[in-house]
C-alpha atoms as a PDB file:
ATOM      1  CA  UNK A   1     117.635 120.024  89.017  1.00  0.00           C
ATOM      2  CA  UNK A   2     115.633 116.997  89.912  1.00  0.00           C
ATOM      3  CA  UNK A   3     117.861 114.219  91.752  1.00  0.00           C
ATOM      4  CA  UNK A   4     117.924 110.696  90.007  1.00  0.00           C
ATOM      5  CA  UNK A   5     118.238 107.406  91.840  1.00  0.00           C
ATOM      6  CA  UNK A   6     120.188 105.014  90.023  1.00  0.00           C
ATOM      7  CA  UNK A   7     118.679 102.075  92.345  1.00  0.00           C
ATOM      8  CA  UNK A   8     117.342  98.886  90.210  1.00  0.00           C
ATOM      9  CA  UNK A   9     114.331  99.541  91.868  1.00  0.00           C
ATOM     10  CA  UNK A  10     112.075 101.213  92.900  1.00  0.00           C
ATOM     11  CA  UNK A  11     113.151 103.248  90.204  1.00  0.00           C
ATOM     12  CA  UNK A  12     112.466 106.883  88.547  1.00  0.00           C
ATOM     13  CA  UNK A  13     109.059 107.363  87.499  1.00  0.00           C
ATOM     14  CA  UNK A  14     107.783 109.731  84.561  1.00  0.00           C
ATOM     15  CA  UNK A  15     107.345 113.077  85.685  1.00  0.00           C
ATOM     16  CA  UNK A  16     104.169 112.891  84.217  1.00  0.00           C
ATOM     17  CA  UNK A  17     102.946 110.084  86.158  1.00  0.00           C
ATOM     18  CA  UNK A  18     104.279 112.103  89.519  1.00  0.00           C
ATOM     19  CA  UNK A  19     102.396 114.891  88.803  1.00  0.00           C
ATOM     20  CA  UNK A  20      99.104 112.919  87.510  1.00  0.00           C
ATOM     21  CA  UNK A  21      99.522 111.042  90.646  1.00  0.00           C
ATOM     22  CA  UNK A  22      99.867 114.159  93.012  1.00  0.00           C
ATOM     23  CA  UNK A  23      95.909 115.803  90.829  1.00  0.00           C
ATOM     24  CA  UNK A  24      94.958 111.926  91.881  1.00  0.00           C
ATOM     25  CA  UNK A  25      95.731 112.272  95.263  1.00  0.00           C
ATOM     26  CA  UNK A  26      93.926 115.188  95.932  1.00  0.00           C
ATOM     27  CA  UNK A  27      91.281 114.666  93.839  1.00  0.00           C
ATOM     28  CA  UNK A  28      91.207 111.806  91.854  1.00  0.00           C
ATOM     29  CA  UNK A  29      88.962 112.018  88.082  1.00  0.00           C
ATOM     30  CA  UNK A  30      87.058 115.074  89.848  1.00  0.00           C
ATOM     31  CA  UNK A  31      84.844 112.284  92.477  1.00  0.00           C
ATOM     32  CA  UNK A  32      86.140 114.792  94.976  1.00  0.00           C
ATOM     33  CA  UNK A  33      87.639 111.707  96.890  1.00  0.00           C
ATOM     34  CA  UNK A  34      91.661 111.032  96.669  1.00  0.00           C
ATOM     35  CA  UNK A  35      92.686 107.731  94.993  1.00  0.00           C
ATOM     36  CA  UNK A  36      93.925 106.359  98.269  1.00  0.00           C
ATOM     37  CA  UNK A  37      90.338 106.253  99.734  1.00  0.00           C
ATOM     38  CA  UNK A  38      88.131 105.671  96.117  1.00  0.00           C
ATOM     39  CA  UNK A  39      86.209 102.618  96.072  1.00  0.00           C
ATOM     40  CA  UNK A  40      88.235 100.028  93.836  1.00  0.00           C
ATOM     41  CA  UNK A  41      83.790  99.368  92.528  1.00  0.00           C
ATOM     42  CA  UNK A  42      83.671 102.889  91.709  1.00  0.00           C
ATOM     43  CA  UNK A  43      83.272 103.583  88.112  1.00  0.00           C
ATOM     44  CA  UNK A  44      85.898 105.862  87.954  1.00  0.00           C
ATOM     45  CA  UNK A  45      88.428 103.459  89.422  1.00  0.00           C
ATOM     46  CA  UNK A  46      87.060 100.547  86.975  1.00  0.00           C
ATOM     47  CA  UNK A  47      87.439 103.037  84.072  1.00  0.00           C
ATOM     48  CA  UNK A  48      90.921 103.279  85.650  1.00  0.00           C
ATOM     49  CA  UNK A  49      91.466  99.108  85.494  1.00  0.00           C
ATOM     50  CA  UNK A  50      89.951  99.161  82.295  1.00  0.00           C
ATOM     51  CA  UNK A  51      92.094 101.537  80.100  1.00  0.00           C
ATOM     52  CA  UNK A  52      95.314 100.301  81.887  1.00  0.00           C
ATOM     53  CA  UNK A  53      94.419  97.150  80.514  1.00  0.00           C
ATOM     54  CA  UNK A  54      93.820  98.271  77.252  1.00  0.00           C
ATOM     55  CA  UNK A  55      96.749 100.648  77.352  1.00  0.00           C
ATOM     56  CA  UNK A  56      99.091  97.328  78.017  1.00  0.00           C
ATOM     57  CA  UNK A  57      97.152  95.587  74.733  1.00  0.00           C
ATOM     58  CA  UNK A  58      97.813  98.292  72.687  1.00  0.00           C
ATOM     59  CA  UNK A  59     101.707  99.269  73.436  1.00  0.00           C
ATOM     60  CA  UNK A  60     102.429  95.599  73.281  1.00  0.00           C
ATOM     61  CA  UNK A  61     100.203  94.659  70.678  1.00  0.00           C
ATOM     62  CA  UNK A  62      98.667  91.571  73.334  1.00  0.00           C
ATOM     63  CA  UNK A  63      97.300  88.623  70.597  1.00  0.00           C
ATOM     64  CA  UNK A  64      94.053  87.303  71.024  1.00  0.00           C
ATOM     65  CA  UNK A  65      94.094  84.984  73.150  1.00  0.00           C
ATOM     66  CA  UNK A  66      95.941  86.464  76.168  1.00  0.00           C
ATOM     67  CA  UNK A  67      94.515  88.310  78.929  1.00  0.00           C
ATOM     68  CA  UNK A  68      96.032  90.908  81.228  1.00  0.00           C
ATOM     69  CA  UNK A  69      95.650  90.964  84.914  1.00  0.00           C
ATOM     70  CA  UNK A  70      97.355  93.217  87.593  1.00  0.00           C
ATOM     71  CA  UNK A  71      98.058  91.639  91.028  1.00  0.00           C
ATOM     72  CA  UNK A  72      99.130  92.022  94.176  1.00  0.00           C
ATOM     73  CA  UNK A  73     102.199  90.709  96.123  1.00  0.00           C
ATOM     74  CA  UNK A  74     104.903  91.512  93.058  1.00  0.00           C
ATOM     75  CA  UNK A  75     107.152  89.460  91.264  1.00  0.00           C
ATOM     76  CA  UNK A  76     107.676  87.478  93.701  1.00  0.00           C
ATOM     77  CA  UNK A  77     104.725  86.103  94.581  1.00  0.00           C
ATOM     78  CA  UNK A  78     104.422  84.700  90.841  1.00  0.00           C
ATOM     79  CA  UNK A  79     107.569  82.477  91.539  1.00  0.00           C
ATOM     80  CA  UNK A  80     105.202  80.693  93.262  1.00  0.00           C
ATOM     81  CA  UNK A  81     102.220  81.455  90.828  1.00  0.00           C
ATOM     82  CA  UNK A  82     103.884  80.105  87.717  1.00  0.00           C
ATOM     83  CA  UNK A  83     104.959  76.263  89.027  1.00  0.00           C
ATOM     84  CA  UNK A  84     101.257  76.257  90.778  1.00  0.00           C
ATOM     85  CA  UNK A  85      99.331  76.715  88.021  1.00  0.00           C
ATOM     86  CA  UNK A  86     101.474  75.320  85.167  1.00  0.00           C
ATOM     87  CA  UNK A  87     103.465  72.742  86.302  1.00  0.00           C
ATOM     88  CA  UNK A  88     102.235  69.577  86.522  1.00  0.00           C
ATOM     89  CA  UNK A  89     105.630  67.083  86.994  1.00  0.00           C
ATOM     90  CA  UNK A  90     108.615  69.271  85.683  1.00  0.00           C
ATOM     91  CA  UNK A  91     109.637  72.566  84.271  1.00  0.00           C
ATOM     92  CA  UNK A  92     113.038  74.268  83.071  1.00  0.00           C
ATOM     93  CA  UNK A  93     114.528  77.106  84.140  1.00  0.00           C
ATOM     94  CA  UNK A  94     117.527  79.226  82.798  1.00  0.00           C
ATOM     95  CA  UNK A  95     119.064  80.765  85.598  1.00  0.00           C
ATOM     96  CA  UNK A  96     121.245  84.122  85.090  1.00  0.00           C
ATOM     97  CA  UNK A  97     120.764  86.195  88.028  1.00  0.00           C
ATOM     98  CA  UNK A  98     119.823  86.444  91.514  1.00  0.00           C
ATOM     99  CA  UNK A  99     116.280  86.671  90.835  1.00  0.00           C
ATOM    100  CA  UNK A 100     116.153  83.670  87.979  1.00  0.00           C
ATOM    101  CA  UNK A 101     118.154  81.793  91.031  1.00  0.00           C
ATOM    102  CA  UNK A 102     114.791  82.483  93.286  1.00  0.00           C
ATOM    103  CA  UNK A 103     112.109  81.620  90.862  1.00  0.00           C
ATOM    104  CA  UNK A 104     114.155  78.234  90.007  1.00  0.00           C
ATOM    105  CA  UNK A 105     114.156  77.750  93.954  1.00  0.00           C
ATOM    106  CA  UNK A 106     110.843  78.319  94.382  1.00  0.00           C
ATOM    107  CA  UNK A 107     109.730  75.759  91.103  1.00  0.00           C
ATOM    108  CA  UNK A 108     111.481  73.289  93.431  1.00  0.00           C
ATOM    109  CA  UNK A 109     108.870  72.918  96.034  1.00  0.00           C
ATOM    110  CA  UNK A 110     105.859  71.931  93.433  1.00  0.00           C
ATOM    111  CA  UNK A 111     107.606  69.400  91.108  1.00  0.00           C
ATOM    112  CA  UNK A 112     110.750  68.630  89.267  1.00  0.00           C
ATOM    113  CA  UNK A 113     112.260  72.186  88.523  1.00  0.00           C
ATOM    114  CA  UNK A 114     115.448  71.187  86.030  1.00  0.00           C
ATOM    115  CA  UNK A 115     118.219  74.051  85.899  1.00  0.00           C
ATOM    116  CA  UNK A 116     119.060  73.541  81.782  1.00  0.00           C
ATOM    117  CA  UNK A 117     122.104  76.011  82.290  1.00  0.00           C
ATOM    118  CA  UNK A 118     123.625  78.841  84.895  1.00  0.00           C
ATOM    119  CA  UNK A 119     125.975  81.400  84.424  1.00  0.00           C
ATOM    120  CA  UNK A 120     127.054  81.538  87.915  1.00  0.00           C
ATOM    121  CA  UNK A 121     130.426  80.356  86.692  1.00  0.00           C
ATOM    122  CA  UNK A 122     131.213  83.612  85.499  1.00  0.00           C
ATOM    123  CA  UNK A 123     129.409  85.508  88.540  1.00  0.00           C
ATOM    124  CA  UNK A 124     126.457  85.878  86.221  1.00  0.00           C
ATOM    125  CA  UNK A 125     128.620  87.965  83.645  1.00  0.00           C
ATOM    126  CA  UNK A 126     126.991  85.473  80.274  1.00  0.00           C
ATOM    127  CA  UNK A 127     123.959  85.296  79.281  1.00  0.00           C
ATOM    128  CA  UNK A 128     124.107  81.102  78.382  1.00  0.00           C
ATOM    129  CA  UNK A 129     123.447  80.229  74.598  1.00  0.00           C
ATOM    130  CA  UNK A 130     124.308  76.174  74.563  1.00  0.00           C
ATOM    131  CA  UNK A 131     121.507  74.075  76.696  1.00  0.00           C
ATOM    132  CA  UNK A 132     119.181  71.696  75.947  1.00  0.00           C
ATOM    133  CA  UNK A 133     115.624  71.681  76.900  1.00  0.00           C
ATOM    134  CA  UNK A 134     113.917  68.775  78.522  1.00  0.00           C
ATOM    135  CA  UNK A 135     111.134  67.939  75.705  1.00  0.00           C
ATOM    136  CA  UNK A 136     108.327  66.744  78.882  1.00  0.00           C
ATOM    137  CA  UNK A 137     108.705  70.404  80.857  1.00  0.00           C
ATOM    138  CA  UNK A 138     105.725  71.546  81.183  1.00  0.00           C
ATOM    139  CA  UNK A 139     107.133  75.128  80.673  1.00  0.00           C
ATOM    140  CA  UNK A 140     111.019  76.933  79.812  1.00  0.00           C
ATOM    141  CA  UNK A 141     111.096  79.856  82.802  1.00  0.00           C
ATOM    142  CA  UNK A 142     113.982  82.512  81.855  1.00  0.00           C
ATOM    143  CA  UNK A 143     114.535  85.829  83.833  1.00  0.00           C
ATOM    144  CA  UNK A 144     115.002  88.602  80.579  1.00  0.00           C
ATOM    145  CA  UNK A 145     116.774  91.247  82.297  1.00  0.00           C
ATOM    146  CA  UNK A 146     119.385  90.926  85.674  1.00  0.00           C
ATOM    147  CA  UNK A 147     119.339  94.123  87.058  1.00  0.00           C
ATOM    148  CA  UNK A 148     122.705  92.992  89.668  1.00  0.00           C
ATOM    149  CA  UNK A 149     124.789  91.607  87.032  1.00  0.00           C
ATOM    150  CA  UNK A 150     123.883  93.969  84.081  1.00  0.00           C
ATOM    151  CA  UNK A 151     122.667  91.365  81.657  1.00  0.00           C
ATOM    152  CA  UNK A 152     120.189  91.058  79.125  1.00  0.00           C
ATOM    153  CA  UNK A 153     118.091  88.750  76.681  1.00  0.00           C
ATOM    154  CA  UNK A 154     117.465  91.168  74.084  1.00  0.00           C
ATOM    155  CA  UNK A 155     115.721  89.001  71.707  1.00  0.00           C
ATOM    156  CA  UNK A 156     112.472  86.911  72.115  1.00  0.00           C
ATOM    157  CA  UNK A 157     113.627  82.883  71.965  1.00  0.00           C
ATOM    158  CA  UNK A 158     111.644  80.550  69.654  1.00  0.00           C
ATOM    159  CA  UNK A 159     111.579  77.505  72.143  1.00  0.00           C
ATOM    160  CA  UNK A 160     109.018  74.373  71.275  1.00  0.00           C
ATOM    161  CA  UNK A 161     108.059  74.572  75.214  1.00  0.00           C
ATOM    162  CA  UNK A 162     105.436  76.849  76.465  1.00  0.00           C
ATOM    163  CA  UNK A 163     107.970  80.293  77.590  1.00  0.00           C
ATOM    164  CA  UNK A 164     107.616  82.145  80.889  1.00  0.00           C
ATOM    165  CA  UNK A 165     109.532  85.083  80.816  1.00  0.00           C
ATOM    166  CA  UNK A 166     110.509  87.514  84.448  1.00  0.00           C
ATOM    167  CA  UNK A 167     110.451  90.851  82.405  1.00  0.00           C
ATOM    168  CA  UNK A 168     110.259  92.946  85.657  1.00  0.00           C
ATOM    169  CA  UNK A 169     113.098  94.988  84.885  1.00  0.00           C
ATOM    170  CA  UNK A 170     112.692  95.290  81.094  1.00  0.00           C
ATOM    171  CA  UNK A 171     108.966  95.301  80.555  1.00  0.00           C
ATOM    172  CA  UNK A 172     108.136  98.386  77.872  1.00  0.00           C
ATOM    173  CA  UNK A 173     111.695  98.567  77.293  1.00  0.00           C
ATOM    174  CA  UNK A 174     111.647  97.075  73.781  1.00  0.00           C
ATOM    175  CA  UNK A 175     109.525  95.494  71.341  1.00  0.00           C
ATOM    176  CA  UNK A 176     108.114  92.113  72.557  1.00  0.00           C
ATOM    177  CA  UNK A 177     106.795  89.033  70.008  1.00  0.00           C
ATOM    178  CA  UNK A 178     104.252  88.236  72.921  1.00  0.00           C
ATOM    179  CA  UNK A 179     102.633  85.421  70.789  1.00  0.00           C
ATOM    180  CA  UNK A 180     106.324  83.488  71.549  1.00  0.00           C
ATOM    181  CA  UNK A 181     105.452  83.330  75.027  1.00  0.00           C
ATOM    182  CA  UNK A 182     102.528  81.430  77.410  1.00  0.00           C
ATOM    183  CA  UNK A 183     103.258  83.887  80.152  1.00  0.00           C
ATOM    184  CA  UNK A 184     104.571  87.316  80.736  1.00  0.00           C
ATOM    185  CA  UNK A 185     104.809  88.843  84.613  1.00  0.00           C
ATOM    186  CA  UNK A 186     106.634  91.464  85.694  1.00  0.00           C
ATOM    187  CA  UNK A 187     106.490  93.522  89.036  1.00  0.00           C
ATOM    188  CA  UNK A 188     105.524  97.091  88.229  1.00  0.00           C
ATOM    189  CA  UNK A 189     108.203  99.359  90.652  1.00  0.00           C
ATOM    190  CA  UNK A 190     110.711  98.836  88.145  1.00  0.00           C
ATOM    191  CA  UNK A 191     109.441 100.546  84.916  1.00  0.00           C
ATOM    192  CA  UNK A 192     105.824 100.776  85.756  1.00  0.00           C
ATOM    193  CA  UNK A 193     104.401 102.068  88.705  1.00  0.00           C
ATOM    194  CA  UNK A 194     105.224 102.289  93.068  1.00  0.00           C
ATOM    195  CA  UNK A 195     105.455  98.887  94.362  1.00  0.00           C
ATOM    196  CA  UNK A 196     102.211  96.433  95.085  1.00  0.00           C
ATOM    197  CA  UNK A 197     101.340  95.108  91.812  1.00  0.00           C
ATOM    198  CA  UNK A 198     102.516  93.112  89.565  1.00  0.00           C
ATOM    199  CA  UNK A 199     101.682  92.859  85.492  1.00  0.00           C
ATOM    200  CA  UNK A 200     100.381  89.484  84.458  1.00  0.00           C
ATOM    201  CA  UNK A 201     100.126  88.810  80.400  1.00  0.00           C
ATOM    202  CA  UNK A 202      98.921  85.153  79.978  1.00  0.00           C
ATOM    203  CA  UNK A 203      97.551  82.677  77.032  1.00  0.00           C
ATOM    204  CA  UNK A 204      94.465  81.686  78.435  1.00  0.00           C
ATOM    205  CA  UNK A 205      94.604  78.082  76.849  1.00  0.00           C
ATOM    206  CA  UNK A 206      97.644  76.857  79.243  1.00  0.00           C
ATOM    207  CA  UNK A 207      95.592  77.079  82.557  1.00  0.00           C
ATOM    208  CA  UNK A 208      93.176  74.346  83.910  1.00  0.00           C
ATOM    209  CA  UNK A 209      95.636  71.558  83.218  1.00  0.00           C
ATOM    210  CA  UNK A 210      97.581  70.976  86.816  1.00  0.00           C
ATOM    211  CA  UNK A 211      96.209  68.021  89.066  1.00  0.00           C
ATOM    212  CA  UNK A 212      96.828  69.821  92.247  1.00  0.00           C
ATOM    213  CA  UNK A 213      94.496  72.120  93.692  1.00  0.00           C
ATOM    214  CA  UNK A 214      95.683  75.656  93.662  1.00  0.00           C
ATOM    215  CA  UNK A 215      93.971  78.184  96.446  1.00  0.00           C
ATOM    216  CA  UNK A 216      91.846  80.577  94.874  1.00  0.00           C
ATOM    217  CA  UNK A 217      93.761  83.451  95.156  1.00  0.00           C
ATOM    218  CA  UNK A 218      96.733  82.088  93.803  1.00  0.00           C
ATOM    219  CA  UNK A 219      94.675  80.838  90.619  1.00  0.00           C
ATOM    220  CA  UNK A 220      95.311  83.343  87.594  1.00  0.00           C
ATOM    221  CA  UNK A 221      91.405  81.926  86.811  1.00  0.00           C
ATOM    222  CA  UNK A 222      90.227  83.275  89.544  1.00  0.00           C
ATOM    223  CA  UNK A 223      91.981  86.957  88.742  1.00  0.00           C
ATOM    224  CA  UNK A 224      91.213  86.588  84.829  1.00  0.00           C
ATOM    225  CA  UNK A 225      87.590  85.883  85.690  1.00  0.00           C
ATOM    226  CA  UNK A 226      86.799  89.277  88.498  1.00  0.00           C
ATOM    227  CA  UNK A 227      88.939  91.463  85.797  1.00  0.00           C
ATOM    228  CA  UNK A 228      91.676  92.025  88.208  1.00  0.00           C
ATOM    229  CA  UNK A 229      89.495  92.501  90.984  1.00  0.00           C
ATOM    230  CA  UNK A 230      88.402  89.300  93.164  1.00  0.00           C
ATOM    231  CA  UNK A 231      89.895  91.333  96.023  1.00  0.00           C
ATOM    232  CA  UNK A 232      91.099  94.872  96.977  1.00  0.00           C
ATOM    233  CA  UNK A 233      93.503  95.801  94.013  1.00  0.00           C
ATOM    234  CA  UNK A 234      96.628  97.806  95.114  1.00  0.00           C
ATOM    235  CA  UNK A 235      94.477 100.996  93.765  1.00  0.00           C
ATOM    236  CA  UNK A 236      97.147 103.708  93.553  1.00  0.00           C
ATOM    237  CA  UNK A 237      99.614 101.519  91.983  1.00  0.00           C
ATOM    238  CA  UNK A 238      97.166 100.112  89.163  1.00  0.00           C
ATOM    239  CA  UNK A 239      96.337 104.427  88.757  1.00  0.00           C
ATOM    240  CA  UNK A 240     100.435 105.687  88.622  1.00  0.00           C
ATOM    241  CA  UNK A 241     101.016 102.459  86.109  1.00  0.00           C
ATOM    242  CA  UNK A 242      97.985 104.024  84.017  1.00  0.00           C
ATOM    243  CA  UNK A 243      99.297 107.262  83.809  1.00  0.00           C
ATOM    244  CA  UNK A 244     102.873 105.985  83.202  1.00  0.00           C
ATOM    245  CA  UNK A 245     101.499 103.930  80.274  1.00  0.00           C
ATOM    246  CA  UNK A 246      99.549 106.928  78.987  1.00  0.00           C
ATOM    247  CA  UNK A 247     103.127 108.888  78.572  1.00  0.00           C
ATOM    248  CA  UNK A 248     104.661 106.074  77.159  1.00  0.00           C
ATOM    249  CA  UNK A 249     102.068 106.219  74.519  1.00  0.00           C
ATOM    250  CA  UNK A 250     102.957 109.795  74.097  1.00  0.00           C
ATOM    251  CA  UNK A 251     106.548 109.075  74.170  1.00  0.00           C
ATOM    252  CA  UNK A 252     105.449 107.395  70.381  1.00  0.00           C
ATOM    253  CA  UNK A 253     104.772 103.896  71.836  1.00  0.00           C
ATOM    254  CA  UNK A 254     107.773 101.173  72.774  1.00  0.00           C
ATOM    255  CA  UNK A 255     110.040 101.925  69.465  1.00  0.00           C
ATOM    256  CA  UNK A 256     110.088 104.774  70.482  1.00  0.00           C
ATOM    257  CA  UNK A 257     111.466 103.638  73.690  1.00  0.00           C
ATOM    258  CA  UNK A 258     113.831 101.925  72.796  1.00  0.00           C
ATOM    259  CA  UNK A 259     115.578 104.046  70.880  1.00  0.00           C
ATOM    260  CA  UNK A 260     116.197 106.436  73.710  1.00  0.00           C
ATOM    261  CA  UNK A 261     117.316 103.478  75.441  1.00  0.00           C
ATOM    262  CA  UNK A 262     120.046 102.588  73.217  1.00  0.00           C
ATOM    263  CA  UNK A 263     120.752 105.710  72.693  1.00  0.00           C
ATOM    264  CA  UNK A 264     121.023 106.363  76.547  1.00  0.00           C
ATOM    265  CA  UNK A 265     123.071 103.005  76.991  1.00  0.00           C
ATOM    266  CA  UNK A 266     125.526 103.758  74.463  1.00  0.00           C
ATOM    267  CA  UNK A 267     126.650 106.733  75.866  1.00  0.00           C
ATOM    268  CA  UNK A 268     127.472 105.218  78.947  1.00  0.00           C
ATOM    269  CA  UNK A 269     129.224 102.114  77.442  1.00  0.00           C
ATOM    270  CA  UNK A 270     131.335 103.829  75.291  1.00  0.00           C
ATOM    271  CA  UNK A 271     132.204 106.196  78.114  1.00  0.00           C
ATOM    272  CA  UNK A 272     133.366 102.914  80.141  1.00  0.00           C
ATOM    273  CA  UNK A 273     135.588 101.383  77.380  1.00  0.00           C
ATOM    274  CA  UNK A 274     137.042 104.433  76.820  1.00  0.00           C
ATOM    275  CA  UNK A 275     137.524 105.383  79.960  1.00  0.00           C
ATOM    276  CA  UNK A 276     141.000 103.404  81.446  1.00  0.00           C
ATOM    277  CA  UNK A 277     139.199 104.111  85.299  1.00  0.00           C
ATOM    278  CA  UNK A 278     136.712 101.692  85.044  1.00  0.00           C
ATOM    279  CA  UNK A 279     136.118  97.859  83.142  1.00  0.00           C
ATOM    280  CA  UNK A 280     132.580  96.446  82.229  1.00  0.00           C
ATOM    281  CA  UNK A 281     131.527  93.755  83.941  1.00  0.00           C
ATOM    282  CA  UNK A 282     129.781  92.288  81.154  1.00  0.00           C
ATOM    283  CA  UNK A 283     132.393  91.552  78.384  1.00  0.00           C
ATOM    284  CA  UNK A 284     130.031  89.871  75.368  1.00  0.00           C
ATOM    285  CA  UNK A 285     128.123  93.030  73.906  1.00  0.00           C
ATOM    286  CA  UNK A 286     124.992  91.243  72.685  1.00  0.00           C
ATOM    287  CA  UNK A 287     124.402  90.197  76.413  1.00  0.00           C
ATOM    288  CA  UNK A 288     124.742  93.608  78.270  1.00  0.00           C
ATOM    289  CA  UNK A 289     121.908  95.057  79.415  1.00  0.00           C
ATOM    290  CA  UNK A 290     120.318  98.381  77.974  1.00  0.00           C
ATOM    291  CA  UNK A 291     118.268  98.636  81.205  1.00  0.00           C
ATOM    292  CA  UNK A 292     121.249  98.643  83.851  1.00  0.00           C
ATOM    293  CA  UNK A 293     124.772  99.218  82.922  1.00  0.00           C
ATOM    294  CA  UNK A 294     126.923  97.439  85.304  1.00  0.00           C
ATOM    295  CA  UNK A 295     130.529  98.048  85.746  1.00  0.00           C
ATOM    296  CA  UNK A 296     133.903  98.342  88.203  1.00  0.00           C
ATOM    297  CA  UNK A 297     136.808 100.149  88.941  1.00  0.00           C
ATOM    298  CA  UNK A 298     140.258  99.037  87.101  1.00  0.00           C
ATOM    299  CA  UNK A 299     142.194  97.102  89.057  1.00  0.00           C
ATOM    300  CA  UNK A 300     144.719  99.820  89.441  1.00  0.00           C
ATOM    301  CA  UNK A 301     142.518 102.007  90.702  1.00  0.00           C
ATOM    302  CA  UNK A 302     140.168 100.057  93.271  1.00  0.00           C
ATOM    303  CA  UNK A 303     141.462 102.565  95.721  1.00  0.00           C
ATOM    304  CA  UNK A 304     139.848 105.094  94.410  1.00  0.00           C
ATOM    305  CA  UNK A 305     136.562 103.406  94.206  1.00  0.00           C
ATOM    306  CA  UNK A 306     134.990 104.737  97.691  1.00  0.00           C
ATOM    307  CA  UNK A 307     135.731 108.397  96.512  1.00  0.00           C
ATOM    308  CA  UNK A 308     133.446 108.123  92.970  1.00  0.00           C
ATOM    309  CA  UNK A 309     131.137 106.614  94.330  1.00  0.00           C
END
């Protein structure tokens, strides 16, 4: 039986895409060259680029309007990304997690990054529902799954602002209203692909309006413009998140997805509340996470805590 690793990430990958990426690696669309040496200008690889862009269109039904870039440097990276090319004076940011907390951070060194609520009160436990937004921001940043704290935004908001959205955990999870947000990113070794690359969905009309100049490689123009490929593309990771999107398209597309997922997640939450061993950590149902179900030891038996796990 093939072990699982229950790590947020990097996370399980489709069979499918391990075994299209081990016919890649020897010998990758019959160029007799492996994918880790193919020219990212080959045709092949471009043909690659191309349908993993289309793939992402198509299982998330992308608007007109948007375009879809893969980049390097992950997630991360686009903490930086976002304020740079987006914020001119001031943005908002809901943080509920670790990795909200670092993208709110980061806003901070370009402009006037305005926390409109936290949940570190509870240790993260809440997703918040009460804030108001700051009606100048030149963009409402919120972080859609927390992979430490087990929570989840399970629904698209309908904010006025222009909505940024850190989907790296959660991205192909569920249905997404993309026309509800300006920008989508999400780092790939979570539900995608190996680490390296990250997943950028963007409206095309909100860039071009910062004063500051913005290095070329951090400009999603620049990116947009050379179809993902001003520079060296992380190559096998753009190939693995092809071949993963290919089997979720098999899989029947995203519904289809997520009804395994909360079918999966169910199983293991009513297994928790039933069980008097352990207590979720996330009390409020409509804010746990379908993506990672987080929870403790009762209190009366912490001891025993070292031996399950």
């Amino acid at each position: 039986m093939k072990k699982h690793n229950f790590y947020a990430g990097p996370s399980i990958l489709p069979q499918y895409t391990i075994d299209k990426s081990i016919e890649g690696i020897r010998n990758f669309a019959g160029t007799g060259l492996s994918v880790l040496e193919i020219s990212h200008r080959s045709k092949e690889f471009i043909e690659c680029m191309n349908n993993a862009t289309a793939l992402v269109k198509e299982l998330l039904d992308v608007p007109a309007g948007y375009q879809v870039i893969f980049l390097g440097g992950g997630a991360s990276l686009q903490f930086a990304m976002v304020p740079l090319n987006l914020m001119n004076s001031r943005s908002a940011y809901l943080v509920t997690g670790s990795w909200a907390g670092k993208a709110f951070r980061e806003a901070k060194m370009y402009g006037e990054a305005v926390e409109v609520a936290s949940s570190a009160d509870r240790n993260f436990s809440y997703i918040p529902k009460n804030y108001t937004l700051p009606s100048d921001a030149d963009y409402f940043h919120i972080t859609t799954n927390n992979t430490i704290f087990g929570t989840q935004l399970r629904e698209d908001p309908d904010v006025s602002l222009p909505l940024v959205a850190d989907m790296s955990s959660d991205i192909f999870s569920r249905p997404v209203d993309v026309s509800r947000y300006s920008l989508i990113y999400a780092g790939a070794q979570k539900n995608l692909a190996p680490a390296g690359v990250a997943l950028v969905i963007i409206r095309e009309d909100i860039l071009g309006k910062v004063s500051r100049p913005i290095p070329t490689m951090l400009d999603y123009r620049t990116h947009i413009k050379a179809g993902s490929m001003f520079n060296t593309p992380p190559v096998f990771a753009v190939f693995a998140a092809e071949k993963t999107l290919e089997w979720l398209k098999e899989l029947g597309g995203i519904e289809a997805v997520e009804r395994k997922n909360i079918e999966k997640a169910q199983v293991l939450y009513d297994e928790i509340e039933r069980n008097k061993l352990f207590k979720p950590t996330v009390s409020d149902h409509e804010d746990r996470s379908l993506m990672n179900i987080c929870f403790i030891m009762n209190d009366e038996y912490k001891e025993l805590e070292k031996e399950f796990l």
